[in-house]
C-alpha atoms as a PDB file:
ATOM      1  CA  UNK A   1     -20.734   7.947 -18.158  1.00  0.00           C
ATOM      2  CA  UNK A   2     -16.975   6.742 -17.507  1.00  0.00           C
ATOM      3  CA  UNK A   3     -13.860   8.039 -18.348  1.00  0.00           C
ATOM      4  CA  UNK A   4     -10.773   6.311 -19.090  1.00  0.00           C
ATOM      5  CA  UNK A   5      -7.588   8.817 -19.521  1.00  0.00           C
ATOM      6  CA  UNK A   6      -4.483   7.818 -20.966  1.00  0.00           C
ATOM      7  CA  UNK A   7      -1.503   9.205 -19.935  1.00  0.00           C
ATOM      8  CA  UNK A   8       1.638   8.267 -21.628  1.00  0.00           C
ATOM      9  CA  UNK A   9       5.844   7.858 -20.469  1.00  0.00           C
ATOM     10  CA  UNK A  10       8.569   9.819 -22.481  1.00  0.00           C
ATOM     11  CA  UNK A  11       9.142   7.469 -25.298  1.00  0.00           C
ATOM     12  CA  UNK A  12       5.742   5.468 -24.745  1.00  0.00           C
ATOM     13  CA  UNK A  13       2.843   7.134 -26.229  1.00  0.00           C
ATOM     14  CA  UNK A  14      -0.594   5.839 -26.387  1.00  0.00           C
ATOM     15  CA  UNK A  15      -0.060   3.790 -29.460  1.00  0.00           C
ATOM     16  CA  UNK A  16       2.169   1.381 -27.537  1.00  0.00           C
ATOM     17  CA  UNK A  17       1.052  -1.908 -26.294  1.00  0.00           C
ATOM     18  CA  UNK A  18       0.240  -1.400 -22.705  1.00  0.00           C
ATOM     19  CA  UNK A  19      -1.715   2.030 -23.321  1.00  0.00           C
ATOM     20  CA  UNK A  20      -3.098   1.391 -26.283  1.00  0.00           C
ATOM     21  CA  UNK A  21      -4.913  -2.116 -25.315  1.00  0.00           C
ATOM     22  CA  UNK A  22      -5.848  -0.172 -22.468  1.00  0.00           C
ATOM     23  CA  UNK A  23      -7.690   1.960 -24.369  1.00  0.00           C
ATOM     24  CA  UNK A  24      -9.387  -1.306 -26.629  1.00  0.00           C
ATOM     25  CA  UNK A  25     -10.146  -2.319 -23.175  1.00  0.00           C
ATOM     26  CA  UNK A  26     -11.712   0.470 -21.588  1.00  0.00           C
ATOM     27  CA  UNK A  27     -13.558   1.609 -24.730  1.00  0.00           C
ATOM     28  CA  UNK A  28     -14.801  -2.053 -24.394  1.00  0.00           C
ATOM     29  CA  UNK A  29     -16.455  -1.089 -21.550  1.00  0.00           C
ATOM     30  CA  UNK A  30     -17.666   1.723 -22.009  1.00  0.00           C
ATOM     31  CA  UNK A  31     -15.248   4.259 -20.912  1.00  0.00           C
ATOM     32  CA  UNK A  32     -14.661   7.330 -23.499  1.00  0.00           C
ATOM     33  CA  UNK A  33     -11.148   7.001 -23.863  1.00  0.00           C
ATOM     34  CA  UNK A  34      -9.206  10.423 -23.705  1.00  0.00           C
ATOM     35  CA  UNK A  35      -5.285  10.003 -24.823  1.00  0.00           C
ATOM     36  CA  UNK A  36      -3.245  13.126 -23.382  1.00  0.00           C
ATOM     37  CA  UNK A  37      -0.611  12.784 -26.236  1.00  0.00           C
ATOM     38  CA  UNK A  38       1.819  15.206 -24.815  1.00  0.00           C
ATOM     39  CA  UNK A  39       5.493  15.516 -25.998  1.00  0.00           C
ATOM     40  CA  UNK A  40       8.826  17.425 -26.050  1.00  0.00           C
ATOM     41  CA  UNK A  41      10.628  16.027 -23.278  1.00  0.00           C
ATOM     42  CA  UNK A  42      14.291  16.929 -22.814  1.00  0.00           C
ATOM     43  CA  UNK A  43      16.653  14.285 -24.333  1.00  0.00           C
ATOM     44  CA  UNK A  44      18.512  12.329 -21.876  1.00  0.00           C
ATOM     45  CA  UNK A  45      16.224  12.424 -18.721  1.00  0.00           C
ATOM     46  CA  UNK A  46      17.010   8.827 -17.458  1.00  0.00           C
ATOM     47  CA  UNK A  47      19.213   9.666 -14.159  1.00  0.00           C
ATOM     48  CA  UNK A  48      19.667  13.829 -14.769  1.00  0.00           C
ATOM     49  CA  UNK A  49      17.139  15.135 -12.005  1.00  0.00           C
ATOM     50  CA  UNK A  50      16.616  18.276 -13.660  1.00  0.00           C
ATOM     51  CA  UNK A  51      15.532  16.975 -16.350  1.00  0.00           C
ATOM     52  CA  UNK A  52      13.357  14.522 -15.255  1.00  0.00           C
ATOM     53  CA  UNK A  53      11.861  17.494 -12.993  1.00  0.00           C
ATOM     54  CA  UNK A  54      11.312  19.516 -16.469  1.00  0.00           C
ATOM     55  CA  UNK A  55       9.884  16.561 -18.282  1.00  0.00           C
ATOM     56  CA  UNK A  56       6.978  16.000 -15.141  1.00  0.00           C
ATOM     57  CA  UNK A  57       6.405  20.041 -15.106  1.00  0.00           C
ATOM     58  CA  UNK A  58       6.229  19.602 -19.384  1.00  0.00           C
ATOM     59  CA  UNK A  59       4.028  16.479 -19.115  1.00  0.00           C
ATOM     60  CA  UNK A  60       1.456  18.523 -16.575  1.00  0.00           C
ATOM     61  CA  UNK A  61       1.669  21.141 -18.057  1.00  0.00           C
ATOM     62  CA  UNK A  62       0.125  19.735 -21.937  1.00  0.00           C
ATOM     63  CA  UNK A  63      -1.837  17.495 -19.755  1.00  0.00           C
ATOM     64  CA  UNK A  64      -3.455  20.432 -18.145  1.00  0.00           C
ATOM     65  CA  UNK A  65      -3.932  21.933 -21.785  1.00  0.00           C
ATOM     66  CA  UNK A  66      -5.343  19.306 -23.269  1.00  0.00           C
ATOM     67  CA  UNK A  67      -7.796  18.079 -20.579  1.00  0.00           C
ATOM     68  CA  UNK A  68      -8.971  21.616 -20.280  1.00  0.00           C
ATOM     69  CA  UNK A  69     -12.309  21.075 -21.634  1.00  0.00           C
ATOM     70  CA  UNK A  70     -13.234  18.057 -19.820  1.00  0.00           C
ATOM     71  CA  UNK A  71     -16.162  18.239 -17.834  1.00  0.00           C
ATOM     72  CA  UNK A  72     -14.742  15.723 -14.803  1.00  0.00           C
ATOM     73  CA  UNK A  73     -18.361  16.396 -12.863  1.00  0.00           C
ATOM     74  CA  UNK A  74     -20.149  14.511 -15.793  1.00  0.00           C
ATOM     75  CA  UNK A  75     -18.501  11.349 -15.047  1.00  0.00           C
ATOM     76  CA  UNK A  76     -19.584   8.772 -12.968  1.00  0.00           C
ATOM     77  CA  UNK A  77     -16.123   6.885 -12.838  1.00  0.00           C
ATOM     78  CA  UNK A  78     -12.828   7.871 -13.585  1.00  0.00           C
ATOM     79  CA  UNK A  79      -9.974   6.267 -14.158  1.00  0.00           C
ATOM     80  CA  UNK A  80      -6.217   7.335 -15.109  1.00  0.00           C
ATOM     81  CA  UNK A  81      -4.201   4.780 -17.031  1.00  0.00           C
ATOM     82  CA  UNK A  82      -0.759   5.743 -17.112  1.00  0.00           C
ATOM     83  CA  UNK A  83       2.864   4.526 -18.114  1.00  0.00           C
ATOM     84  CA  UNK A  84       6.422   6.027 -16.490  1.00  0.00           C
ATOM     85  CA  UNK A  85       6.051  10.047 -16.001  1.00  0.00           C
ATOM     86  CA  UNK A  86       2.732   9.638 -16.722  1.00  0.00           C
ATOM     87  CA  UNK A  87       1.908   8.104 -13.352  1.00  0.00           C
ATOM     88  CA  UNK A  88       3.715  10.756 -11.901  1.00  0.00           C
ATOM     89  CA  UNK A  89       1.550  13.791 -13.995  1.00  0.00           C
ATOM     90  CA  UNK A  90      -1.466  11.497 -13.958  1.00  0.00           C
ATOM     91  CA  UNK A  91      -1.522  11.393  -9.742  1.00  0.00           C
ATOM     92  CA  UNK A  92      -0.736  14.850  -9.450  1.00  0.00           C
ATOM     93  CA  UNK A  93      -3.151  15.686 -12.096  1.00  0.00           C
ATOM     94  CA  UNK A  94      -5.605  13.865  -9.799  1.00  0.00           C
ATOM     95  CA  UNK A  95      -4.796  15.057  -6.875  1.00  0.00           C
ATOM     96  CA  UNK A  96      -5.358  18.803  -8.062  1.00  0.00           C
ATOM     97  CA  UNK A  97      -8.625  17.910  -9.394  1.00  0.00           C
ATOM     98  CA  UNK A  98      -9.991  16.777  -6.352  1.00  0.00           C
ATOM     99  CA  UNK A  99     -12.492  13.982  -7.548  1.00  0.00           C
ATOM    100  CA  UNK A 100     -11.936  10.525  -6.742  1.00  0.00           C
ATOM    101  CA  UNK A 101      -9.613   8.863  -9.821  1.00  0.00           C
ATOM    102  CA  UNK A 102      -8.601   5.223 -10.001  1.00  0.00           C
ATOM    103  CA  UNK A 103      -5.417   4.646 -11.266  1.00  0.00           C
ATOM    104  CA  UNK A 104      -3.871   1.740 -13.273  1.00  0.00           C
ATOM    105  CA  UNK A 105       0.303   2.523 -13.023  1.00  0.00           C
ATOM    106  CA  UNK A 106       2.286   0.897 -15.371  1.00  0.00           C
ATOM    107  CA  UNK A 107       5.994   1.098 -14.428  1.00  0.00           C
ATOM    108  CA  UNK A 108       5.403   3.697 -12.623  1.00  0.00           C
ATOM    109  CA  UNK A 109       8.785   6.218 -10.630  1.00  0.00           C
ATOM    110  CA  UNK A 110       9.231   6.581  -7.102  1.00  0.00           C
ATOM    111  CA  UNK A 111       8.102  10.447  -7.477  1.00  0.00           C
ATOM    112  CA  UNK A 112       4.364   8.742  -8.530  1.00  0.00           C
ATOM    113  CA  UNK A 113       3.973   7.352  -5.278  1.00  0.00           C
ATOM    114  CA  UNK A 114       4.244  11.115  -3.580  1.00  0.00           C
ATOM    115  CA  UNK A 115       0.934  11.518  -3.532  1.00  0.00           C
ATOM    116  CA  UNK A 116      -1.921   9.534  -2.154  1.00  0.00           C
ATOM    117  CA  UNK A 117      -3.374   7.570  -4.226  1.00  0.00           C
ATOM    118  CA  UNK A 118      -6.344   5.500  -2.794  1.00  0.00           C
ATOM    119  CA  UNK A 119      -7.747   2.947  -5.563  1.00  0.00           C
ATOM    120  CA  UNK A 120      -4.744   2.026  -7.955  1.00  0.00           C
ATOM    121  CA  UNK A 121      -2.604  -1.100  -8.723  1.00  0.00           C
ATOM    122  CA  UNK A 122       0.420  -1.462 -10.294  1.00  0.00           C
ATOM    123  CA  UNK A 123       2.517  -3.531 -12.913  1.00  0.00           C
ATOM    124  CA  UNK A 124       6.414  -3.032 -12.563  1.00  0.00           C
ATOM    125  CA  UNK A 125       9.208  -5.244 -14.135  1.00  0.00           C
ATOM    126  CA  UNK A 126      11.896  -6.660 -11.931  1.00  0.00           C
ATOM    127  CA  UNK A 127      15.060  -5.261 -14.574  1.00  0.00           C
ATOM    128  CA  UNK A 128      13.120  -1.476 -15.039  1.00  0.00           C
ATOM    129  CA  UNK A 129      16.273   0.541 -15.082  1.00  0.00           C
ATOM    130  CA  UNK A 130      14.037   3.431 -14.476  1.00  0.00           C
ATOM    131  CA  UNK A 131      12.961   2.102 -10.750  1.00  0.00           C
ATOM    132  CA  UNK A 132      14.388   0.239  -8.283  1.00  0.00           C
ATOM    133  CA  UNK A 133      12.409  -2.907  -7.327  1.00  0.00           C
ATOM    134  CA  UNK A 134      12.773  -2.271  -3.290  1.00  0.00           C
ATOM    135  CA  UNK A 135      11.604   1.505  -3.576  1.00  0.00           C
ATOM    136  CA  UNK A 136       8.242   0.086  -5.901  1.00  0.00           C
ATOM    137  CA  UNK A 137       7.562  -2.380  -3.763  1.00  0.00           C
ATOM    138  CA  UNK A 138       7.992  -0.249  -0.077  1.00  0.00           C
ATOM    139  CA  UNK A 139       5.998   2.259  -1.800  1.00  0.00           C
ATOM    140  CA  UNK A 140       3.279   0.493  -2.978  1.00  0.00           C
ATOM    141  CA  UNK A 141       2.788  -1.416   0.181  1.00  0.00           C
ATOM    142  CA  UNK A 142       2.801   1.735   2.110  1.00  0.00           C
ATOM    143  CA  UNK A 143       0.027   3.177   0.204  1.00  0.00           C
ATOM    144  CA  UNK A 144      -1.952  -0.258   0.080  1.00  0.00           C
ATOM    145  CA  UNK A 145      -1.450  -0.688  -3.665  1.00  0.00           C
ATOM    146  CA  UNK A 146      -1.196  -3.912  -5.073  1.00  0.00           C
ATOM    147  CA  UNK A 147       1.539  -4.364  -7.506  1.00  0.00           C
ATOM    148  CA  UNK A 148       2.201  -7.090  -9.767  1.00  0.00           C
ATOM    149  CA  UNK A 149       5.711  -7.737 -10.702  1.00  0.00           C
ATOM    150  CA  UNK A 150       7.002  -9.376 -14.529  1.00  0.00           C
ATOM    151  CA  UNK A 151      10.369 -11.143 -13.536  1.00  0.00           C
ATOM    152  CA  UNK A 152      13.033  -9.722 -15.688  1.00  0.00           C
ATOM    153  CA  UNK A 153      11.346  -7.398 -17.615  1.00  0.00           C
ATOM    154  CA  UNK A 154      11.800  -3.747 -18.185  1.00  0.00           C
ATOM    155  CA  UNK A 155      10.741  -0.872 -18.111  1.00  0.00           C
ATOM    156  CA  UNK A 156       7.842  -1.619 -20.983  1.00  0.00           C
ATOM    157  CA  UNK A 157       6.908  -4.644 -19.152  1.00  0.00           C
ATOM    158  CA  UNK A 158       9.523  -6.598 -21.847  1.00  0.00           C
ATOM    159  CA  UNK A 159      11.952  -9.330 -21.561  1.00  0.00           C
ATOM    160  CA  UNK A 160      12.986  -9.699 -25.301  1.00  0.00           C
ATOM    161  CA  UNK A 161      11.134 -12.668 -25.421  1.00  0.00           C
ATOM    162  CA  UNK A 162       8.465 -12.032 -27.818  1.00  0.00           C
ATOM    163  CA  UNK A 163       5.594 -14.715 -27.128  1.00  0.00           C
ATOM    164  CA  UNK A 164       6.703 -14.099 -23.736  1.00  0.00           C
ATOM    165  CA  UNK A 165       6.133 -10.531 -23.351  1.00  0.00           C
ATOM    166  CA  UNK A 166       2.367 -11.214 -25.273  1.00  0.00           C
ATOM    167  CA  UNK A 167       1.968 -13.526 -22.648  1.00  0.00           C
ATOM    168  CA  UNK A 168       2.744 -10.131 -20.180  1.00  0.00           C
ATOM    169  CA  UNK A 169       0.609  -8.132 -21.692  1.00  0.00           C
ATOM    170  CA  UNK A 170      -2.224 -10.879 -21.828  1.00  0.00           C
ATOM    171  CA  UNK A 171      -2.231 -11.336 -17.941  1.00  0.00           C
ATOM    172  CA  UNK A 172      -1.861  -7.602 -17.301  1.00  0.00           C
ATOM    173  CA  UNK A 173      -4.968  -6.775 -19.749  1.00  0.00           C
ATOM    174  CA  UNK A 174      -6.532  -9.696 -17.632  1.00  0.00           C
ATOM    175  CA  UNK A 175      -5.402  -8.019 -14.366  1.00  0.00           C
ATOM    176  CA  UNK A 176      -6.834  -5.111 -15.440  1.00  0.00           C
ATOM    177  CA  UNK A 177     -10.262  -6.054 -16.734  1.00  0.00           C
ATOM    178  CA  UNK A 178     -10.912  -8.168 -13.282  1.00  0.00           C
ATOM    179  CA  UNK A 179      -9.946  -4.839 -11.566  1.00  0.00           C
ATOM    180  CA  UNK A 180     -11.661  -2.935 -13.356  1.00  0.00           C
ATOM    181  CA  UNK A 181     -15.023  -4.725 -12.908  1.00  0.00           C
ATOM    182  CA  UNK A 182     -14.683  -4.650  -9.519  1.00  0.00           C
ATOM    183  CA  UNK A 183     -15.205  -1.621  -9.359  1.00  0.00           C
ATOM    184  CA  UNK A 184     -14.018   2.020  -6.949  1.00  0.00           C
ATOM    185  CA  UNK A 185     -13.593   1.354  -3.476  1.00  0.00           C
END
């Protein structure tokens, strides 16, 4: 048995394009696909430390309720798909469990990457107000993780180009699936 958990940003919940054709992906597969659809973030997080701080501990916290009845032992593979704070809650979330988790980070914060994570990759757009392009990159290569950058794009992997950003999310699905396959280190 596999397990594919979604775990979505502030304003991007798992009925969004990059989480929710995750999930069509993974189900695919034949991952059960678990959505933690958490909520009630402060307003205004973007750049206010304390609230970005109560919007991780509000996001773990739900997580943590929601996931309680998982039985993580039953799985064979597990792997954490997650967008914004959720790669933040999603690594920490791993990291207290304990197991071995991939992790698929899409536009993931600097705060993600404060915790080991072994077998992950990330996607992260070159105009995401949220991170800065130099602290994605240094982290990722300092942890091994292979990122894959959209020029110009956002923080939801966007440009404003539609059949552009469909092309995006096309290559990262692709990205994904090939990585996927490959299977855990």
């Amino acid at each position: 048995m596999k397990l594919a958990v979604l775990f979505p940003g502030i304003g991007y919940t798992c009925d969004k394009p990059l989480l929710y054709y995750s999930g069509k992906l993974a189900a695919g597969m034949g991952y059960e696909v678990k959505p933690v659809p958490y909520g009630g973030f402060p307003k205004q997080a973007k750049g206010n430390r304390e609230k970005m701080e109560d919007a991780f501990r509000t996001a773990l916290g739900q997580a943590g309720q929601i996931l309680k009845d998982v039985k993580w032992s039953s799985y064979e593979e597990i792997v954490f798909f997650s967008k914004s704070i959720g790669t933040v809650a999603g690594a920490v979330f791993a990291r207290d469990l304990g197991m071995p988790v991939r992790h698929i980070l899409y536009t993931p914060l600097a705060e993600t990457f404060s915790v080991p994570l072994p077998d992950a990759i990330a996607f992260h757009g070159t105009s995401d107000p949220w991170a800065g392009n130099d602290e994605i990159e240094q982290a990722c290569a300092a942890q091994k993780i292979p990122l894959f950058l959209t020029s110009g794009a956002n923080h939801s992997l966007e440009t404003g180009d539609p059949f552009r950003d469909l092309e995006t999310l096309q290559n990262t699905m692709k990205t994904v699936d090939s990585w996927l396959k490959r299977g855990a280190n």
